[in-house]
N, C-alpha and C. Protein backbone atom coordinates (compact mmCIF):
# COMPACT_ATOMS: atom_id res chain seq x y z
N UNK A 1 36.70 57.83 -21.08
CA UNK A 1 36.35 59.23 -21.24
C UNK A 1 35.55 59.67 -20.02
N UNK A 2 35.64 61.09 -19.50
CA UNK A 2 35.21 61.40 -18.28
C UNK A 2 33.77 62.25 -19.43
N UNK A 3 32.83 61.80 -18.36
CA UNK A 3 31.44 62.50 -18.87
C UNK A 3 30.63 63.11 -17.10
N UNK A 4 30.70 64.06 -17.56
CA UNK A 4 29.91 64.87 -16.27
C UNK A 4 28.82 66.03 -16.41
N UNK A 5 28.58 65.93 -15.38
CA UNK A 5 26.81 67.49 -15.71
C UNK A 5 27.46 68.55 -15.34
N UNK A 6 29.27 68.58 -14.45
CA UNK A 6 29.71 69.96 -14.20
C UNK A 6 30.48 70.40 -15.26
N UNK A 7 30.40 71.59 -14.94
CA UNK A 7 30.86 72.45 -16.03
C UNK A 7 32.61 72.56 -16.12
N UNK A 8 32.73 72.29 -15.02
CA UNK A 8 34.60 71.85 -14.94
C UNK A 8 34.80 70.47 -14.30
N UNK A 9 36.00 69.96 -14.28
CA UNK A 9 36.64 69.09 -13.84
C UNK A 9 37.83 69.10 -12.75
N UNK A 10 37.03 68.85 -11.08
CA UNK A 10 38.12 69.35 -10.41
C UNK A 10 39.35 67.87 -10.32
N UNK A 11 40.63 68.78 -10.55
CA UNK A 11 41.88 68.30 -10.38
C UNK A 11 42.46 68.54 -12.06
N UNK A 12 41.66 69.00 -12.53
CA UNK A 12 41.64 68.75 -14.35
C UNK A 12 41.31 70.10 -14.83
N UNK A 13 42.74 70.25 -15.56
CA UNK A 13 42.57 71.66 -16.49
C UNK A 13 41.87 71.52 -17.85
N UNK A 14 41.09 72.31 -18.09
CA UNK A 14 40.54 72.12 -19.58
C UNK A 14 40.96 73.19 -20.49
N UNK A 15 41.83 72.54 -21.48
CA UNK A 15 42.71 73.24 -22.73
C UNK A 15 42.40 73.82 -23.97
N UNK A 16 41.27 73.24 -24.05
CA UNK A 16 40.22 73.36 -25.45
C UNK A 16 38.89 72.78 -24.93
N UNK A 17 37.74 73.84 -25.88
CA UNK A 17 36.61 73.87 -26.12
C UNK A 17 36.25 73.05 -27.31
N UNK A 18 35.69 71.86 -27.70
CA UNK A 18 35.57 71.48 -29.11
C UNK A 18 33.99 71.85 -29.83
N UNK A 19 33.45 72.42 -28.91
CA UNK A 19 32.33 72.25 -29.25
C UNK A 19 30.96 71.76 -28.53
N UNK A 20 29.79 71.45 -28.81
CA UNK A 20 28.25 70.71 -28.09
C UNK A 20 28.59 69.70 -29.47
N UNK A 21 28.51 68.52 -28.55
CA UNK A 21 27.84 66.84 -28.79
C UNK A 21 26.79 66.97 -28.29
N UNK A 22 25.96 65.86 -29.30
CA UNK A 22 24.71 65.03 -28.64
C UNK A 22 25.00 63.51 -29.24
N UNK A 23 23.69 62.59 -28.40
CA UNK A 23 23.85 61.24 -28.49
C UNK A 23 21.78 61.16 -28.33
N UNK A 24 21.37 60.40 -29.14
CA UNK A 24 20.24 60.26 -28.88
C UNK A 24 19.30 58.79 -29.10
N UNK A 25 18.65 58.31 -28.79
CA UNK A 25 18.19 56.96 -28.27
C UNK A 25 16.39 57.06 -28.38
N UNK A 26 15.81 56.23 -28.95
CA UNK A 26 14.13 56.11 -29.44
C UNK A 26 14.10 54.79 -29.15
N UNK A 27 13.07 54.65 -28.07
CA UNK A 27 12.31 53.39 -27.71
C UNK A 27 10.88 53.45 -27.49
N UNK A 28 10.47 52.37 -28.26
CA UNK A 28 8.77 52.76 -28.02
C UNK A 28 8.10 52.40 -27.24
N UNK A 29 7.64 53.49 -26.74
CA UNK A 29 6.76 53.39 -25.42
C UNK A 29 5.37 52.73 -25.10
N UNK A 30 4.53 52.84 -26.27
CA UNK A 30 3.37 52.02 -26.15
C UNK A 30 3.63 50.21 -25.48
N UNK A 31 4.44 49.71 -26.54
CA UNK A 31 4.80 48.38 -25.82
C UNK A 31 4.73 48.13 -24.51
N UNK A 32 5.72 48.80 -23.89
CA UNK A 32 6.02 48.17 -22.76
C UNK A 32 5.12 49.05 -21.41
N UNK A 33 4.48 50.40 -21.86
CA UNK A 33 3.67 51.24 -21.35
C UNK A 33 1.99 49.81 -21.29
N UNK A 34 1.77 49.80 -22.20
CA UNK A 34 0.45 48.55 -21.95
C UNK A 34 0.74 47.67 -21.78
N UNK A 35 1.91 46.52 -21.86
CA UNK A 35 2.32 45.50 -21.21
C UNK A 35 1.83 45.53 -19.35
N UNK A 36 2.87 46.57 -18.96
CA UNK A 36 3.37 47.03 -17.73
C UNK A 36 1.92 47.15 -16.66
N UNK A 37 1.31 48.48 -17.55
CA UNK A 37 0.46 48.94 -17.30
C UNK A 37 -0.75 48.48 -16.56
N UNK A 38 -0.49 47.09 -16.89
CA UNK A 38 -2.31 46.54 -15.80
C UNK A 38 -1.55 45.66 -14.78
N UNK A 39 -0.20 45.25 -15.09
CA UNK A 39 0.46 44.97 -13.76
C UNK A 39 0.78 45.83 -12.98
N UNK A 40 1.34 46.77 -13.25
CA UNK A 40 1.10 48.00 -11.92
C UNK A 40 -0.02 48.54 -10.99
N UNK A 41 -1.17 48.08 -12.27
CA UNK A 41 -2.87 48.74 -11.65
C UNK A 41 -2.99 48.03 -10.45
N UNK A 42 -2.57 46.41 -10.65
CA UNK A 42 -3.08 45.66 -9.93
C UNK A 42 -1.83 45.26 -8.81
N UNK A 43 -0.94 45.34 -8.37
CA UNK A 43 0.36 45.53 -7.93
C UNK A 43 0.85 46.53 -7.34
N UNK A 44 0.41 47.61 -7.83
CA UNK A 44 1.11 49.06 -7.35
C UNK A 44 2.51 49.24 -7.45
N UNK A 45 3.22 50.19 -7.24
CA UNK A 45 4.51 50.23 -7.71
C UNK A 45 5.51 50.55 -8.68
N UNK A 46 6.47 50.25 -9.01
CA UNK A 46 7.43 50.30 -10.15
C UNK A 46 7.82 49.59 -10.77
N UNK A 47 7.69 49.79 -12.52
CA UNK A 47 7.69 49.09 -13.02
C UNK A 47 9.41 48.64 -14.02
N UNK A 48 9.98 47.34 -12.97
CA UNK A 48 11.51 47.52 -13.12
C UNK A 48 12.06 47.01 -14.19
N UNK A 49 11.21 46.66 -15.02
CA UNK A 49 11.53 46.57 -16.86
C UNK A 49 11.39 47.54 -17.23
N UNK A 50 10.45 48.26 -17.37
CA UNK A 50 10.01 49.58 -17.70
C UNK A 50 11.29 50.71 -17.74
N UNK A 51 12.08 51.16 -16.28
CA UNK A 51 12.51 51.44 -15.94
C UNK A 51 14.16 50.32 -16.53
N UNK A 52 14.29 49.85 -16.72
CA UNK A 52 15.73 49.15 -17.48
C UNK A 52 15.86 49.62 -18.98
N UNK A 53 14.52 49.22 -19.43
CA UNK A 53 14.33 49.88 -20.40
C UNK A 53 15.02 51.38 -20.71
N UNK A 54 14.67 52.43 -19.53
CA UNK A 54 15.00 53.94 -19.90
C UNK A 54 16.46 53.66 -19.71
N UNK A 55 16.84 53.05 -18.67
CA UNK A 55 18.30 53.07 -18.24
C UNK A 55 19.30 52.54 -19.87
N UNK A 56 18.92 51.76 -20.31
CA UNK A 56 19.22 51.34 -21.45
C UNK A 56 19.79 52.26 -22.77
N UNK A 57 18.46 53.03 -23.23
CA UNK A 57 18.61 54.09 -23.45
C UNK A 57 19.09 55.26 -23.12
N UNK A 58 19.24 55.36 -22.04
CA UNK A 58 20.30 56.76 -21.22
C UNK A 58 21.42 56.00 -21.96
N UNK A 59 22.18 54.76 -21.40
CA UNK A 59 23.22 54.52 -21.62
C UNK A 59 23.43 54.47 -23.45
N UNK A 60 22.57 54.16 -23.90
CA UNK A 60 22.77 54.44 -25.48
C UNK A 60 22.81 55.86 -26.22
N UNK A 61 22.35 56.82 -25.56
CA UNK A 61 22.43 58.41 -25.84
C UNK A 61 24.02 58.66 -25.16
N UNK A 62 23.91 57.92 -23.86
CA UNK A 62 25.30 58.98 -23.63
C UNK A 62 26.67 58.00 -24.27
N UNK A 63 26.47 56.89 -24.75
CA UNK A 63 27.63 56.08 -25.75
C UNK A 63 27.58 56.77 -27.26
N UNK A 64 26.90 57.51 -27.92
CA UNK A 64 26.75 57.84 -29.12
C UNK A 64 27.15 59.35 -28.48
N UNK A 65 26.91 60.21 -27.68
CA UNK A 65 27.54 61.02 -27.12
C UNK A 65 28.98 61.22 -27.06
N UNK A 66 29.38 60.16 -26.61
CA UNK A 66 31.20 59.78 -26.27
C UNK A 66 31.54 59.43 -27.42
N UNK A 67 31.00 59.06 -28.42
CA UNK A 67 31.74 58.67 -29.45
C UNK A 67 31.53 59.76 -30.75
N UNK A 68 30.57 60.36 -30.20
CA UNK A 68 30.94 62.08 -31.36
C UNK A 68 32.14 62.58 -30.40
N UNK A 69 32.00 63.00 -29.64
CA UNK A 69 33.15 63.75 -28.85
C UNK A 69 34.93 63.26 -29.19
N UNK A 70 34.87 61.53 -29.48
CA UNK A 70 36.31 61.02 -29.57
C UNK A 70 36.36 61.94 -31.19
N UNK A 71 35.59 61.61 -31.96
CA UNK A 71 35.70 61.39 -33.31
C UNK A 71 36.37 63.65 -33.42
N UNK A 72 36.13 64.29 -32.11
CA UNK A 72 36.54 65.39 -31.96
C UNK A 72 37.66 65.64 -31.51
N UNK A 73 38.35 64.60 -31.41
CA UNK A 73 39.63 64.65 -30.27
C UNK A 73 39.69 64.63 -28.86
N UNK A 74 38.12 64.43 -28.19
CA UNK A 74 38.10 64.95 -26.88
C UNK A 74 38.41 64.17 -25.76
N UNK A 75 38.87 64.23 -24.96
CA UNK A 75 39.05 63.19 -23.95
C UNK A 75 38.02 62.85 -22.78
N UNK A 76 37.20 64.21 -22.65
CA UNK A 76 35.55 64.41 -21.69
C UNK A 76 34.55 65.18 -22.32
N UNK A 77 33.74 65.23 -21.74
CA UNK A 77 32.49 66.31 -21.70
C UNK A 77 31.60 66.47 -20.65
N UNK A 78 31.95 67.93 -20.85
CA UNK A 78 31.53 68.54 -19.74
C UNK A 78 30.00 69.19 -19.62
N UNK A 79 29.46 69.77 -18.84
CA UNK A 79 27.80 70.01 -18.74
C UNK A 79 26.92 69.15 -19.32
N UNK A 80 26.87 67.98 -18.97
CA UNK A 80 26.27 66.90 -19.81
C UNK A 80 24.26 67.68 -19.24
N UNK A 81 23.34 66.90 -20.34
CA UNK A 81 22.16 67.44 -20.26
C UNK A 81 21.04 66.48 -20.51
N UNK A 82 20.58 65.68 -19.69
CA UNK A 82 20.16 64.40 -20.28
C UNK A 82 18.72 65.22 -20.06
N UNK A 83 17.50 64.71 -21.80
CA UNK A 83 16.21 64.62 -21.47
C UNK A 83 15.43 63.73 -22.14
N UNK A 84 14.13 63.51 -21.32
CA UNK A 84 13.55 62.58 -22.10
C UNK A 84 12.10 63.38 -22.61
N UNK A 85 11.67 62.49 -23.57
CA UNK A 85 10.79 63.60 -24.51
C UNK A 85 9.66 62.30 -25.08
N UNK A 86 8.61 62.27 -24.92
CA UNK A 86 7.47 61.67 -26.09
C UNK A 86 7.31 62.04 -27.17
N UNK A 87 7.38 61.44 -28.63
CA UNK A 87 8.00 62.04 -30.01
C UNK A 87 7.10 60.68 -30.41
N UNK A 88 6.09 61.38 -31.69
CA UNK A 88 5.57 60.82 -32.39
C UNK A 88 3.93 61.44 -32.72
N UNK A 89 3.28 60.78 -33.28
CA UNK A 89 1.75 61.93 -33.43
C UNK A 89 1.07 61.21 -32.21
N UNK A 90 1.25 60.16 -31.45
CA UNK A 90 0.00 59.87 -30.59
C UNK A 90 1.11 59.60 -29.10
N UNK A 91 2.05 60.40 -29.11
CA UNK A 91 3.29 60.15 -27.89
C UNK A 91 4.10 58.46 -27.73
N UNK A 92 4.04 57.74 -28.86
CA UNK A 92 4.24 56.27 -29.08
C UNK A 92 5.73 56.24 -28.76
N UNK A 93 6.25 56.89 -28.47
CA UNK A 93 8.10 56.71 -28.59
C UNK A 93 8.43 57.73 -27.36
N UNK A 94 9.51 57.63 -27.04
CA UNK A 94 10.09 57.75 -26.10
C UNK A 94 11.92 57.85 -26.13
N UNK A 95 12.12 59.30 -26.88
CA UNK A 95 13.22 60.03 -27.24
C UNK A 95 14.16 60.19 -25.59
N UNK A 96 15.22 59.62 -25.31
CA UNK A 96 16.21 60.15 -24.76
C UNK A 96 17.59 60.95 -25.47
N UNK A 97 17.38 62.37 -24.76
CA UNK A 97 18.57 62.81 -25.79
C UNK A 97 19.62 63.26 -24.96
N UNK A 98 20.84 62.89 -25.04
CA UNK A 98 21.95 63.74 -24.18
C UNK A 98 23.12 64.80 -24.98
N UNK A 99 22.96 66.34 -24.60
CA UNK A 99 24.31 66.58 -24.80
C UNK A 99 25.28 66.91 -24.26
N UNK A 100 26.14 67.97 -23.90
CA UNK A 100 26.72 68.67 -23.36
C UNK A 100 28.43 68.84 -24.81
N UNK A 101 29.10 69.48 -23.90
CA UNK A 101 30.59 70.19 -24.75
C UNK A 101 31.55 68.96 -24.50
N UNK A 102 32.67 68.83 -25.70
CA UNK A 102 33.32 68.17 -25.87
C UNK A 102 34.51 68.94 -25.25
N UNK A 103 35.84 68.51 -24.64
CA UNK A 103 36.74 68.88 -24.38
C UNK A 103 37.70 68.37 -24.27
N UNK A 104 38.81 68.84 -24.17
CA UNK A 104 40.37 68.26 -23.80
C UNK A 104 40.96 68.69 -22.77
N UNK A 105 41.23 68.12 -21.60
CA UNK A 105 41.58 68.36 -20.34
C UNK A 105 43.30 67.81 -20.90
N UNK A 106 44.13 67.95 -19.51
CA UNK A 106 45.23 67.51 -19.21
C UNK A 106 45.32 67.09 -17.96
């Protein structure tokens, strides 16, 4: 399935509109935020678990994404919209949500 942030598909006609999908992904952030956290103090830098971590989750929002969209008939989606969000009463989690429109190209 083609997944993109543009709003068309060049070389690719789009035949139908099906609609906005989303796909969304919760990992908690405290963990690996204070794990990380005093190794970076002392280290400086980026923290590349930390960061696998989000990648992880992107890829799990935009697979639950693609798979509302099939369950639509769609073959892509187009204007994809990825964000990430702190969700919880003390910011403990760490919401990635993606949507954008389902479609059928030819």
């Amino acid at each position: 399935m083609i997944v993109t942030t543009t709003p068309t598909l060049e070389g690719k006609k789009i035949t139908s509109y099906l609609g906005v999908v989303t796909g969304e992904a919760i990992i908690g952030a405290n963990l690996f935020r204070d794990i990380f956290a005093g190794i970076r103090d002392i280290v400086g830098g980026r923290s590349g678990s930390y960061e696998e971590v989000l990648r992880e989750a992107k890829n799990n929002a935009l697979d639950e994404l693609q798979e509302n969209a099939r369950k639509l008939g769609a073959n892509a989606v187009v204007g994809i919209d990825l964000d990430y969000e702190t969700v919880g009463t003390s910011g403990s989690m760490l919401m990635v949500s993606a949507s954008g429109t389902a479609v059928v190209t030819e």
